[in-house]
N, C-alpha and C. Protein backbone atom coordinates (compact mmCIF):
# COMPACT_ATOMS: atom_id res chain seq x y z
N UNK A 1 -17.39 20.88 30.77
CA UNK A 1 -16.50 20.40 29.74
C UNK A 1 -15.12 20.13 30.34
N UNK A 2 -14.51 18.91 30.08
CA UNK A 2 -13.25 18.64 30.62
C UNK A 2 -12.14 19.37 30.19
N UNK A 3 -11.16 19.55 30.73
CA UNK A 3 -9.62 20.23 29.90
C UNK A 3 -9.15 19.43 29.23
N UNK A 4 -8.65 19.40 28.10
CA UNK A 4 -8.44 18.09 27.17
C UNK A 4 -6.62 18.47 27.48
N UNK A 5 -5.95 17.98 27.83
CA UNK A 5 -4.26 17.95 28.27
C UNK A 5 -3.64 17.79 26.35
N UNK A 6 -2.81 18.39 26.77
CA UNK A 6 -1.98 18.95 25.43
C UNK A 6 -1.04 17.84 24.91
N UNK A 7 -0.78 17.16 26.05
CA UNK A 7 -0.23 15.67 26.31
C UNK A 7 -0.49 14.96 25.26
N UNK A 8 -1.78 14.59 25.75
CA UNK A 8 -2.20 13.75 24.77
C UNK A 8 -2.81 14.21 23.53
N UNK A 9 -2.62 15.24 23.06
CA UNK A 9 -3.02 15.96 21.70
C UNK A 9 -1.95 15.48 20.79
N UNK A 10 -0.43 15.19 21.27
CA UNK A 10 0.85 15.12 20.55
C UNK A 10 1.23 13.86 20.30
N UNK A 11 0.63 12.52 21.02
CA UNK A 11 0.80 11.71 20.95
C UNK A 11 0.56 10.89 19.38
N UNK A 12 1.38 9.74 18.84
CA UNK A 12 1.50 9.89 17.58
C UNK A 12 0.47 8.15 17.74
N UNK A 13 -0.54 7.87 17.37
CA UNK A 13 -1.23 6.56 17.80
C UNK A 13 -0.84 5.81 16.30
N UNK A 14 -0.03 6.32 15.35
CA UNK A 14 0.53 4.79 14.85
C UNK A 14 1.57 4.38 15.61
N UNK A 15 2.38 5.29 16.39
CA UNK A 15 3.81 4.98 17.05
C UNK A 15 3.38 4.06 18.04
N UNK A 16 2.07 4.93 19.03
CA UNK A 16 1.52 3.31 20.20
C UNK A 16 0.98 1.88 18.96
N UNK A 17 0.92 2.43 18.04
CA UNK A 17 -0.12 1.25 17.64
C UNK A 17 1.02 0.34 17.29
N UNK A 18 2.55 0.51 16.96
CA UNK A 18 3.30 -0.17 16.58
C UNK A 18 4.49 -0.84 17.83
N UNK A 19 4.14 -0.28 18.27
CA UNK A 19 5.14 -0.67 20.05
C UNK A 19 4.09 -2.23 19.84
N UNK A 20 2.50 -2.07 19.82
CA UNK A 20 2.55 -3.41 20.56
C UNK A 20 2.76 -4.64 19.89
N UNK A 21 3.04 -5.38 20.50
CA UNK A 21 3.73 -6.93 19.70
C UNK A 21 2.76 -7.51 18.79
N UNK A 22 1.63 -7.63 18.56
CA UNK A 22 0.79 -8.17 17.75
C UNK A 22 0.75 -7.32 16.46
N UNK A 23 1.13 -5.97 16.28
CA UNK A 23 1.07 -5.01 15.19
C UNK A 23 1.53 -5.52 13.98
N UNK A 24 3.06 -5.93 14.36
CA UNK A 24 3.49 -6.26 12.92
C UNK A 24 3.23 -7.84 12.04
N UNK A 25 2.63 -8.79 13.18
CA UNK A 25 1.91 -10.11 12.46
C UNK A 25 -0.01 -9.76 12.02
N UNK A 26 -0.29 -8.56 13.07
CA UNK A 26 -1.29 -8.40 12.33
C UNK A 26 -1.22 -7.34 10.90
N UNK A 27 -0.73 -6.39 10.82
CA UNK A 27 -0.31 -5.73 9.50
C UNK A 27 0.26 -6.70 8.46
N UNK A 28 1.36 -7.51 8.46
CA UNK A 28 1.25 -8.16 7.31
C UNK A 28 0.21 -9.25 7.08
N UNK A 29 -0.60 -9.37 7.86
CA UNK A 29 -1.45 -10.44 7.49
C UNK A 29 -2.62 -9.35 6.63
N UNK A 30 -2.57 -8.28 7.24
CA UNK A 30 -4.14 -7.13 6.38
C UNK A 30 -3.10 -7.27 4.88
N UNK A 31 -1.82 -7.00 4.69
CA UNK A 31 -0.71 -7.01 3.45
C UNK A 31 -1.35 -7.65 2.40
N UNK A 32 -1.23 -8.71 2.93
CA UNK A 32 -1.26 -10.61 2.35
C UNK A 32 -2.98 -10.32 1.72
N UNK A 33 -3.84 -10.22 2.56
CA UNK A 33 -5.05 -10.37 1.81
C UNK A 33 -5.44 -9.26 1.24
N UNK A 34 -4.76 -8.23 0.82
CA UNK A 34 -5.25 -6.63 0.23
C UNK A 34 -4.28 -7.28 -0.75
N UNK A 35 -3.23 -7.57 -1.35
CA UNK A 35 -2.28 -8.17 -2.80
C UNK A 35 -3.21 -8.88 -2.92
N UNK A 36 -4.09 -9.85 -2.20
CA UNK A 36 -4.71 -10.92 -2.73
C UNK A 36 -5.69 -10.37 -3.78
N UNK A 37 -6.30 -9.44 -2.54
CA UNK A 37 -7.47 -9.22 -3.09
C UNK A 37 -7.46 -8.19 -4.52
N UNK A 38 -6.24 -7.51 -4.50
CA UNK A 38 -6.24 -6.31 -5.92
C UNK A 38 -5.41 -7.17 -7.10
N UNK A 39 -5.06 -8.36 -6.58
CA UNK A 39 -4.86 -9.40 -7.56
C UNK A 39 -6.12 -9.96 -8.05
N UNK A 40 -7.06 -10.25 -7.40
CA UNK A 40 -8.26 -11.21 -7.86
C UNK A 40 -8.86 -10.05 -8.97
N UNK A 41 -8.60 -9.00 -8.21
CA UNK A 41 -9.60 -7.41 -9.09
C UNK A 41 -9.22 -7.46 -10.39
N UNK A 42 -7.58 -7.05 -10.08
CA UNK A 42 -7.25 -7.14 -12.04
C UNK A 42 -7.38 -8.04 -12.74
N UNK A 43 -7.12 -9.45 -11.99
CA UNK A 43 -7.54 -10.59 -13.44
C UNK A 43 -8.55 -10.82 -13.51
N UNK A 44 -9.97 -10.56 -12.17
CA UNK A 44 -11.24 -10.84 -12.91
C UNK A 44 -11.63 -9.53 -14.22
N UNK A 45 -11.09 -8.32 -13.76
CA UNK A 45 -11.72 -7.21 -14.50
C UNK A 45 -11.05 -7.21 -15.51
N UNK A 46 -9.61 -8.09 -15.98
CA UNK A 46 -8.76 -7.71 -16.94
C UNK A 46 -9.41 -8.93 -18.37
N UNK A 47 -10.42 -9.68 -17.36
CA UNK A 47 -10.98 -11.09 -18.32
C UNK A 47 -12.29 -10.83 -18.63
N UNK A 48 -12.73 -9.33 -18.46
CA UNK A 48 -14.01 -8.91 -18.20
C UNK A 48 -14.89 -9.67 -17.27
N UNK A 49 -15.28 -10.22 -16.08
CA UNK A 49 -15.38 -11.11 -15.53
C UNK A 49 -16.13 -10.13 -14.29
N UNK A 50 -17.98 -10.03 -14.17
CA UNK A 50 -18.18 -9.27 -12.96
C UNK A 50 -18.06 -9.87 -12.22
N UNK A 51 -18.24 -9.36 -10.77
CA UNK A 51 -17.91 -10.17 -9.36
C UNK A 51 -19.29 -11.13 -9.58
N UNK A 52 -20.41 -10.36 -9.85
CA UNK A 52 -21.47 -11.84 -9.93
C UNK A 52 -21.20 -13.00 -10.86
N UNK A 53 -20.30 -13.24 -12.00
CA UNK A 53 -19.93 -14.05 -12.67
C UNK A 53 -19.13 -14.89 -12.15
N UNK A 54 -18.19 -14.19 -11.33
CA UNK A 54 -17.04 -15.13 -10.27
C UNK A 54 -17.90 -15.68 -9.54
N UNK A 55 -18.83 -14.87 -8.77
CA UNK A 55 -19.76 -15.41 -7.51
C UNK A 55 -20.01 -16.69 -7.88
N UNK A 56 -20.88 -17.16 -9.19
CA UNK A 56 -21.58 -18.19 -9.43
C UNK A 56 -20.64 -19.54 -9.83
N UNK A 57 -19.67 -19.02 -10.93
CA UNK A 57 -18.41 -20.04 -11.05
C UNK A 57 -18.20 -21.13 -9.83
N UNK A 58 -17.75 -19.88 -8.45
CA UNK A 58 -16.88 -20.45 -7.67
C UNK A 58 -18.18 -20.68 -6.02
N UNK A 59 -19.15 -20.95 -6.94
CA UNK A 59 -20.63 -20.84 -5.72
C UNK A 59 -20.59 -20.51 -4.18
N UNK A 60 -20.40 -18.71 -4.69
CA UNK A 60 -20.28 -17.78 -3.65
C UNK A 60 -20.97 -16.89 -3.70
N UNK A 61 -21.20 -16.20 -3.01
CA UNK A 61 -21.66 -14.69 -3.21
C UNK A 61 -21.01 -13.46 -3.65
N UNK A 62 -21.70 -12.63 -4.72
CA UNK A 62 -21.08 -11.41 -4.81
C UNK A 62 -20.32 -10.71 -3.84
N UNK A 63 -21.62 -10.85 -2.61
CA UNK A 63 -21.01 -9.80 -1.66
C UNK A 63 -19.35 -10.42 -0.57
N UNK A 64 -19.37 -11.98 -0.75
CA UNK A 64 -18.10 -12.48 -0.57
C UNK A 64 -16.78 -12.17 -1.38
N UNK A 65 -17.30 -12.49 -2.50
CA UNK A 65 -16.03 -11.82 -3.90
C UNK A 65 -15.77 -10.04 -3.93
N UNK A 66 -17.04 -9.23 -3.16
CA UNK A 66 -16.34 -7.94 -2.84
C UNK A 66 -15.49 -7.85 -1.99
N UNK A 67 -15.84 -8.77 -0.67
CA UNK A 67 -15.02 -8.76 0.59
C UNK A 67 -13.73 -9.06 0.50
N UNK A 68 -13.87 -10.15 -0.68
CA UNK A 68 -12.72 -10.66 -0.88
C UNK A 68 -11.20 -9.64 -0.85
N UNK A 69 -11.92 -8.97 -2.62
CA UNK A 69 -10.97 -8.17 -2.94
C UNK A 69 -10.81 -6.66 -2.34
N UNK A 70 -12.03 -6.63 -1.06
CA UNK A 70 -11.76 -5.25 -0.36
C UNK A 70 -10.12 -5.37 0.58
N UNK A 71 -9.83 -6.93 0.97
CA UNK A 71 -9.07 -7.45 1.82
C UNK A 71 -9.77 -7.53 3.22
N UNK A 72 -11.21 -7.74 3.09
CA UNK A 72 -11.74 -7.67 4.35
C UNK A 72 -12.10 -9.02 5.29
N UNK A 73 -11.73 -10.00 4.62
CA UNK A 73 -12.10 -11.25 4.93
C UNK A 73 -11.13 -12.04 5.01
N UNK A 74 -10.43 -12.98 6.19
CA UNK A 74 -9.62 -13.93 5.70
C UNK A 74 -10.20 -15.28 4.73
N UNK A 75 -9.72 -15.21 3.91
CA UNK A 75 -10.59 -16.38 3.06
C UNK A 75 -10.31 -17.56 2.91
N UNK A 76 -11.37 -18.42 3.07
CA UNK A 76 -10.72 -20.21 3.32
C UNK A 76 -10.11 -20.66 1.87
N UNK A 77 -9.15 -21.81 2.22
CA UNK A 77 -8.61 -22.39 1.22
C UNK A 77 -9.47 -22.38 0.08
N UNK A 78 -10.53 -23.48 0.24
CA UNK A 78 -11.42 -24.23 -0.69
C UNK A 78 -11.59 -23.34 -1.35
N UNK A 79 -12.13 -21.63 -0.99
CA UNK A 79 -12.49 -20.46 -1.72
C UNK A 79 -11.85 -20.16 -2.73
N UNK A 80 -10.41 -19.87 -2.13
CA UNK A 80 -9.06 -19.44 -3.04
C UNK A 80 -9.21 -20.41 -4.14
N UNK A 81 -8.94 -21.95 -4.05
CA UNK A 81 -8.72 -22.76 -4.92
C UNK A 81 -9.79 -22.60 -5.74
N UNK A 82 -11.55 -22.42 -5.80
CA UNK A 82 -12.07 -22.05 -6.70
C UNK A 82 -12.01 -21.26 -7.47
N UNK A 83 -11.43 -19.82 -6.55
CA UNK A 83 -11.06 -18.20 -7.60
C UNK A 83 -9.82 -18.60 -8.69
N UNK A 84 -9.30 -19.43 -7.82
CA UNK A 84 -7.94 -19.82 -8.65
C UNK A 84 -7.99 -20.77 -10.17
N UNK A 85 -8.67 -21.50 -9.70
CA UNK A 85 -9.52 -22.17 -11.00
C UNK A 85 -9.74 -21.08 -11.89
N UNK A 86 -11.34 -20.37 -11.35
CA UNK A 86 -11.76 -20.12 -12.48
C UNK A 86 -11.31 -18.57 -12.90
N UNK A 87 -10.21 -17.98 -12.68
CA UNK A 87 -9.59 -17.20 -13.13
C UNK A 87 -8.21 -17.34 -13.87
N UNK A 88 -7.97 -18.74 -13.47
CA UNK A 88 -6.80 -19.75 -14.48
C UNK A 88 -5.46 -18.73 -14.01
N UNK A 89 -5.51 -18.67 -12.39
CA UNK A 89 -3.88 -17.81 -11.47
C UNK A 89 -2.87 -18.60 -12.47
N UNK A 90 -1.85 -18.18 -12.72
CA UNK A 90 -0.35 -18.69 -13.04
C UNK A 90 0.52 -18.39 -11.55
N UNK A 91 2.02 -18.55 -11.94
CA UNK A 91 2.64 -18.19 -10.90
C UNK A 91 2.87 -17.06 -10.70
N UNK A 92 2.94 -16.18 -12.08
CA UNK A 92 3.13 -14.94 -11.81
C UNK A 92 2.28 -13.88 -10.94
N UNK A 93 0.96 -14.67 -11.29
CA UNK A 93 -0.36 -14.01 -10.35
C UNK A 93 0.15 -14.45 -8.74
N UNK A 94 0.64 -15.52 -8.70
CA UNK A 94 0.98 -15.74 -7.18
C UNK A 94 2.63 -14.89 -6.73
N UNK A 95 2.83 -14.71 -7.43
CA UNK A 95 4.57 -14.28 -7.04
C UNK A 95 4.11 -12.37 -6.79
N UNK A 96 3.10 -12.14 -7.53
CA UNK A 96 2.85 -10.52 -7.07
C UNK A 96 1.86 -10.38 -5.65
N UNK A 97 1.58 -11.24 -5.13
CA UNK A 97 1.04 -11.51 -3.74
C UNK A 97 1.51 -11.69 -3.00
N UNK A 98 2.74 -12.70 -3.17
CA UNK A 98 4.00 -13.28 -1.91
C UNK A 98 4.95 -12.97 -2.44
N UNK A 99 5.28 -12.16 -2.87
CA UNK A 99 6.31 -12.14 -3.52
C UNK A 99 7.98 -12.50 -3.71
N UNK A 100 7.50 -13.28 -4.43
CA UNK A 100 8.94 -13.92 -4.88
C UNK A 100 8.92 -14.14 -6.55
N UNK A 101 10.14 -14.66 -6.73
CA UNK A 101 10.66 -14.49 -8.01
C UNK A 101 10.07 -15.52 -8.71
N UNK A 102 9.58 -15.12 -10.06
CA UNK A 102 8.99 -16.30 -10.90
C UNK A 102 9.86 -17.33 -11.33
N UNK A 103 9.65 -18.47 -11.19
CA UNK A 103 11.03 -19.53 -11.72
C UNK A 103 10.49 -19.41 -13.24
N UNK A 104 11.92 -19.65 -14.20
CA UNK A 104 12.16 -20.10 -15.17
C UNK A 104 12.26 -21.24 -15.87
N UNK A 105 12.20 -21.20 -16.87
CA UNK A 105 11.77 -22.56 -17.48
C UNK A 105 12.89 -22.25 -18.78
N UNK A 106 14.15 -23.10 -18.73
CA UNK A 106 14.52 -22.89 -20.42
C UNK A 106 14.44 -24.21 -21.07
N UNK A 107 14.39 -23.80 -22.19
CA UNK A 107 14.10 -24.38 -23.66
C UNK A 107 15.45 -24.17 -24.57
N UNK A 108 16.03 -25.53 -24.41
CA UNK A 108 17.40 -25.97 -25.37
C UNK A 108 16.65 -25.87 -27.07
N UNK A 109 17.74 -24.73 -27.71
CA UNK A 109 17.16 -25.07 -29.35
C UNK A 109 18.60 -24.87 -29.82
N UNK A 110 18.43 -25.63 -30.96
CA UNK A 110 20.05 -26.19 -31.56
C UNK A 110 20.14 -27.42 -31.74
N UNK A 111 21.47 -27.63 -31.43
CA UNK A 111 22.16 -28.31 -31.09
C UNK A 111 22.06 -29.25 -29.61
N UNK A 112 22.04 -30.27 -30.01
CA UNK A 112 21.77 -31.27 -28.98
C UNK A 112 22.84 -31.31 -27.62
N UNK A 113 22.30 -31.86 -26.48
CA UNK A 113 23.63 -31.62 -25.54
C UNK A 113 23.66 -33.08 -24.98
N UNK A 114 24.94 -33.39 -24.78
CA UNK A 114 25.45 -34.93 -24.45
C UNK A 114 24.90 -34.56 -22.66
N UNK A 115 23.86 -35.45 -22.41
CA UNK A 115 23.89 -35.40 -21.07
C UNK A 115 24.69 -35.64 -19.84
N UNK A 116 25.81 -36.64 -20.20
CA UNK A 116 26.54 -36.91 -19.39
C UNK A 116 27.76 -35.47 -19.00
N UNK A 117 28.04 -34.93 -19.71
CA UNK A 117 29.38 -34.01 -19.42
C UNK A 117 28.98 -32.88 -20.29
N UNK A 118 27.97 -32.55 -20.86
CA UNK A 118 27.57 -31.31 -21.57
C UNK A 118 29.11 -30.74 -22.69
N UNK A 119 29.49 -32.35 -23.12
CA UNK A 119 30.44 -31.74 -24.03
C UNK A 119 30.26 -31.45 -25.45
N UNK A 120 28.87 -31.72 -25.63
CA UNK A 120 28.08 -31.37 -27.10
C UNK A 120 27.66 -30.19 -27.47
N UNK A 121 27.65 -29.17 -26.23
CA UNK A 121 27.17 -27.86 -26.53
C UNK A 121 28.61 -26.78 -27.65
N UNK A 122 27.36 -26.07 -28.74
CA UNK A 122 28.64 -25.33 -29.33
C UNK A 122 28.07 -24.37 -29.16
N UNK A 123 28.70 -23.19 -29.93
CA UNK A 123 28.66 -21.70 -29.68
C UNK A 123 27.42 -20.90 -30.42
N UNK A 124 26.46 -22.27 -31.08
CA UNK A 124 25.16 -21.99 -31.92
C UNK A 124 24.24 -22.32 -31.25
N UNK A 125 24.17 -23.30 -30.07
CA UNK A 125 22.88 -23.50 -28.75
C UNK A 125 22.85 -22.02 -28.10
N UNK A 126 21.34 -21.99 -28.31
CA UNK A 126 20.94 -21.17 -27.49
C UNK A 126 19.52 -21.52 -27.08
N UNK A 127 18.90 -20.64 -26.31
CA UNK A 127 17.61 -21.42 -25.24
C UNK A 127 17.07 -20.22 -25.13
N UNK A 128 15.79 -20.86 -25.01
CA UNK A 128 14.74 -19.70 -24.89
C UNK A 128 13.80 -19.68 -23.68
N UNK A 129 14.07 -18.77 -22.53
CA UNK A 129 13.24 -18.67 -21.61
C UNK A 129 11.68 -18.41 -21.22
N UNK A 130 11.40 -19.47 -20.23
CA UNK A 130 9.52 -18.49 -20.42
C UNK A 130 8.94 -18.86 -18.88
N UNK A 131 8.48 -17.76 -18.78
CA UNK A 131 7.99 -18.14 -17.18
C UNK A 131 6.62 -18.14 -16.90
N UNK A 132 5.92 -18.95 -18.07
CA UNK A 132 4.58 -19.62 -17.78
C UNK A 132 4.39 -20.67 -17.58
N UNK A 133 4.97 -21.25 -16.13
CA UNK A 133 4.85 -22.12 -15.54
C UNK A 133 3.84 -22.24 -14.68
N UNK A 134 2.73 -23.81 -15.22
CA UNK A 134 1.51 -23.75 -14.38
C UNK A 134 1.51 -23.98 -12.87
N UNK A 135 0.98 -23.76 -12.02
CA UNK A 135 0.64 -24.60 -10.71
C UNK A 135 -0.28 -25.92 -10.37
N UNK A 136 -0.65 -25.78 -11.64
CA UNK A 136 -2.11 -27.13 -11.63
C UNK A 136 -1.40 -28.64 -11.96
């Protein structure tokens, strides 16, 4: 039996695993498809929707739509754009994956506004925001 050195008992292997240069483009890329994938989870499961129901929609396999949302697979476009379909993504579904901020959308109610110099607005316009803005 060998002497196992104490050395290397202490050594911390996320600390080597992060020294090397490929670590941090490969970690956010595992990021990117694990949001993807616990995104696809809640809106198929939140639409009652089993993975074999997605499977057939988006003519895949179950065991692809698990992979999917395990984050174990990088997944081709064409794929996405079918899940995306038939789970009807908004932006908000995309902004909790990449995250960024949902744009807004307002809605002038009132009082009309002179487009040229906005000197028509009075102190009774007000607007109503909504950030279900499609991607399709």
């Amino acid at each position: 039996m060998k002497n196992i050195s104490k050395k290397k008992l202490t050594i911390d292997s996320m600390a080597e695993a992060r020294a090397d240069k490929k670590f941090l483009s490969y970690s956010q890329d595992a990021a990117t498809r694990i949001k993807l994938g616990i995104e696809i989870y809640n809106t198929r499961t939140s639409q009652g929707m089993s993975q074999q129901k997605l499977a057939r929609i988006t003519k895949t396999t179950q065991k692809m739509i698990s992979n999917i949302e395990s984050g174990s697979v990088d997944i081709r476009f064409n794929t996405l754009n079918k899940i995306k379909v038939a789970l009807n993504f908004q932006v908000a579904n995309w902004s909790r994956i990449y995250n960024f901020a949902v744009p807004v959308k307002f809605y002038w109610v009132g009082a009309s506004v002179n487009k040229k110099d906005n000197t028509n607005i009075n102190k009774k316009t007000s607007f109503v925001v909504s950030t279900e803005i499609s991607l399709n």
